[in-house]
Protein backbone atom coordinates (compact mmCIF):
# COMPACT_ATOMS: atom_id res chain seq x y z
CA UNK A 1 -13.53 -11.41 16.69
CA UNK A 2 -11.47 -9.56 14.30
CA UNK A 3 -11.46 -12.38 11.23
CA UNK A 4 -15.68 -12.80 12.02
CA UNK A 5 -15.82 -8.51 11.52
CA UNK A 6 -14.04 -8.50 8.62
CA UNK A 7 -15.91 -11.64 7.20
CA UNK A 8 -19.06 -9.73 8.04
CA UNK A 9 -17.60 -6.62 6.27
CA UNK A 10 -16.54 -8.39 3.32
CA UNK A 11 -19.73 -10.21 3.13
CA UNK A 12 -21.76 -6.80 3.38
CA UNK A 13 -19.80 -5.72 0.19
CA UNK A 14 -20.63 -8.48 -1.64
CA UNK A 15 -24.13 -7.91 -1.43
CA UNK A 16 -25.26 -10.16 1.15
CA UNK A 17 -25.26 -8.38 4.11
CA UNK A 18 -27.91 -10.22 5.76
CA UNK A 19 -25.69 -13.60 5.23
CA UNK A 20 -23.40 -14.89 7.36
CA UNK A 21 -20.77 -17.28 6.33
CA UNK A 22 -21.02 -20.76 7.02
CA UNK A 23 -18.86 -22.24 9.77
CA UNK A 24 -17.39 -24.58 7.81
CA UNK A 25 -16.03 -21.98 5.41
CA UNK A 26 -11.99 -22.79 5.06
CA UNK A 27 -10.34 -21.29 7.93
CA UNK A 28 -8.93 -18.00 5.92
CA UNK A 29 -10.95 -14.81 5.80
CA UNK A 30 -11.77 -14.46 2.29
CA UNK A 31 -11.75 -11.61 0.21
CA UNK A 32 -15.03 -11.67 -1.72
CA UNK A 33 -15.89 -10.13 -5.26
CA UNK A 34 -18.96 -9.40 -7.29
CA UNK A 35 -19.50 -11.83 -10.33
CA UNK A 36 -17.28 -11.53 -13.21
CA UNK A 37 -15.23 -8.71 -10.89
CA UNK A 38 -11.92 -8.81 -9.69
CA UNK A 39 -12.61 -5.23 -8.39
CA UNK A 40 -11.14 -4.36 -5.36
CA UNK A 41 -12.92 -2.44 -2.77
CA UNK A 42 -12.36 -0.54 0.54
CA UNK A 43 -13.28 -3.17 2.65
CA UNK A 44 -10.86 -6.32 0.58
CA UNK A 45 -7.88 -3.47 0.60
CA UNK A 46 -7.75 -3.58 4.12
CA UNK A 47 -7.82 -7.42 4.32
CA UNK A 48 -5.43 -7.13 2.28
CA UNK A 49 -3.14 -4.83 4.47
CA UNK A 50 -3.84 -6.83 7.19
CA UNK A 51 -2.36 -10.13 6.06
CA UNK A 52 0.81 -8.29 4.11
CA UNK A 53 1.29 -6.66 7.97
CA UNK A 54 1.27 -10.29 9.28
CA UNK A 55 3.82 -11.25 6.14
CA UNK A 56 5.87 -8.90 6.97
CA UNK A 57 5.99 -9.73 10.50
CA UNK A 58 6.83 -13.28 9.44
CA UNK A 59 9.93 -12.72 6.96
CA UNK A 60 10.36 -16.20 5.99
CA UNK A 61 6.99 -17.28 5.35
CA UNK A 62 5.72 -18.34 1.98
CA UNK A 63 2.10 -16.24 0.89
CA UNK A 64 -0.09 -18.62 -0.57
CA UNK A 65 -3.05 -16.72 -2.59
CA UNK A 66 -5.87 -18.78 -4.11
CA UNK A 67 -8.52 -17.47 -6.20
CA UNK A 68 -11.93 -19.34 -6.26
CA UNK A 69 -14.86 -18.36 -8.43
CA UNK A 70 -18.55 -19.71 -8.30
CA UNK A 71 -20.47 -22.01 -11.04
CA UNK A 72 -21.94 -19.80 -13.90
CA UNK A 73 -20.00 -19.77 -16.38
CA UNK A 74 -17.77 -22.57 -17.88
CA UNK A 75 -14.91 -24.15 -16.65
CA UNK A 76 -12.24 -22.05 -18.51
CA UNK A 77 -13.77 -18.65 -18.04
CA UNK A 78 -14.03 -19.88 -14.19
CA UNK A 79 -10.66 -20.83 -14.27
CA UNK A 80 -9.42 -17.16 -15.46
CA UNK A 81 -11.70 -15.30 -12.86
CA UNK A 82 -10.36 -17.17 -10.15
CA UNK A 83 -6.66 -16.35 -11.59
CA UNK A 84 -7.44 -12.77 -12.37
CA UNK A 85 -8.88 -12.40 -8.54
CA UNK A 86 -6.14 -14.02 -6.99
CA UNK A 87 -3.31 -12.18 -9.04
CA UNK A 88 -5.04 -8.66 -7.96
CA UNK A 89 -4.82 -9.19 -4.78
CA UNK A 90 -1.08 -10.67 -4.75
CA UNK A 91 -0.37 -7.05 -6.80
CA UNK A 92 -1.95 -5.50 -3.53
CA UNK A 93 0.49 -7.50 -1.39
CA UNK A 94 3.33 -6.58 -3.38
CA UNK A 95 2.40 -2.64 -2.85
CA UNK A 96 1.74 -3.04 0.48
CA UNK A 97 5.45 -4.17 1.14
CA UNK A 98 5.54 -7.87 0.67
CA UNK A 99 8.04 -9.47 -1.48
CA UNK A 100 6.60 -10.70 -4.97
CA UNK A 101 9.03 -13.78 -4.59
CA UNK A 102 7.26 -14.90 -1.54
CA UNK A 103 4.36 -15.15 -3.47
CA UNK A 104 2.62 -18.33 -4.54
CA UNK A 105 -0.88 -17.19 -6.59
CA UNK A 106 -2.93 -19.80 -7.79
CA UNK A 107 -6.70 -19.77 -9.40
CA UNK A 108 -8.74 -23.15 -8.96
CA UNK A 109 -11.63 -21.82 -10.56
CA UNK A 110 -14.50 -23.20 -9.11
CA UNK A 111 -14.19 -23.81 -5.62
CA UNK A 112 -13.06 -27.59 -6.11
CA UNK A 113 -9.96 -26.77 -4.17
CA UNK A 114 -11.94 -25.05 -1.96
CA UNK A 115 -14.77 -26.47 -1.20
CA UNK A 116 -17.83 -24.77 0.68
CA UNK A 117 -21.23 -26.63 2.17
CA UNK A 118 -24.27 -27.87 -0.59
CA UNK A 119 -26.62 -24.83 -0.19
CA UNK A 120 -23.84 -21.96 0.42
CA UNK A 121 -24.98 -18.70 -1.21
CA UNK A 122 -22.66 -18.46 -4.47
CA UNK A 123 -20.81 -14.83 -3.44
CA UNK A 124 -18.65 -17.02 -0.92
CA UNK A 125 -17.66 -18.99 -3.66
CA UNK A 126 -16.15 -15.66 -5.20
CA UNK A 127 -13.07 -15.43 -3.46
CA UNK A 128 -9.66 -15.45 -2.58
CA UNK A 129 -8.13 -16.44 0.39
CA UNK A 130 -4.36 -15.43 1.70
CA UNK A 131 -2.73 -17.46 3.56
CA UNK A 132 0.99 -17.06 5.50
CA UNK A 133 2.64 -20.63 5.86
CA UNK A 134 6.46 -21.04 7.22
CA UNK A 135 8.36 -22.09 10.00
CA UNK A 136 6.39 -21.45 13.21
CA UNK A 137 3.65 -19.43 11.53
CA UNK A 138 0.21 -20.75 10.62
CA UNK A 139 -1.46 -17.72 10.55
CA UNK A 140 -4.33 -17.59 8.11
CA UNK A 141 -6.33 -14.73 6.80
């Protein structure tokens, strides 16, 4: 109940309040951004929170970050956007009391890591998704 409010939340911010994400979405809730914007809101800084409260609570766990962006633009300025994304939100992590070493932050640029359903609206492609892997813990945000 809690990931599909903050997915609805998230998705509201992103301008498509009306949308909901598709099932098949990766398991994570995603943090999602505006095109060309690695802007962080209200709504992604508590996500955020959330999942460095659950790293903390896991002190061994590895905090995998990947960034994701949609398909305008070319492959390289993709590629940055997705990296920019995902290294704003590991910088949110890190100030909300998880350990920058624990951090792995990658950008995949468009979703090919990541993929989402033929037909998805393109602001779930902008995203980056946090996810807490280690011994015992596969807790994903």
């Amino acid at each position: 109940m809690k990931r599909l409010l903050c997915m609805t939340v998230l998705a509201a911010l992103a301008g498509c309040a009306t949308t909901t994400p598709p099932a098949s979405l990766p398991q994570a809730t995603p943090v999602f951004f505006e095109p060309w914007s690695a802007a962080l809101d209200q709504h992604a800084l508590s996500a955020i929170a959330s999942a460095a409260q659950g790293a903390q609570a896991t002190p061994t766990a590895r905090v995998v970050v990947t960034g994701a962006a949609d398909s305008t633009g070319g492959e390289q300025a993709n590629k940055y956007i997705s990296e920019t994304r995902a290294q704003m939100v590991a910088d949110q992590l890190v100030a909300d009391g998880v350990s920058r070493e624990r951090i792995k932050v990658r950008g995949v640029g468009v979703v090919s890591a990541a993929p989402i359903p033929t037909g998805t609206p393109a602001q779930f492609s902008r995203r980056v998704l946090i996810q807490v892997e280690g011994p015992g813990s596969s807790t994903v945000w």
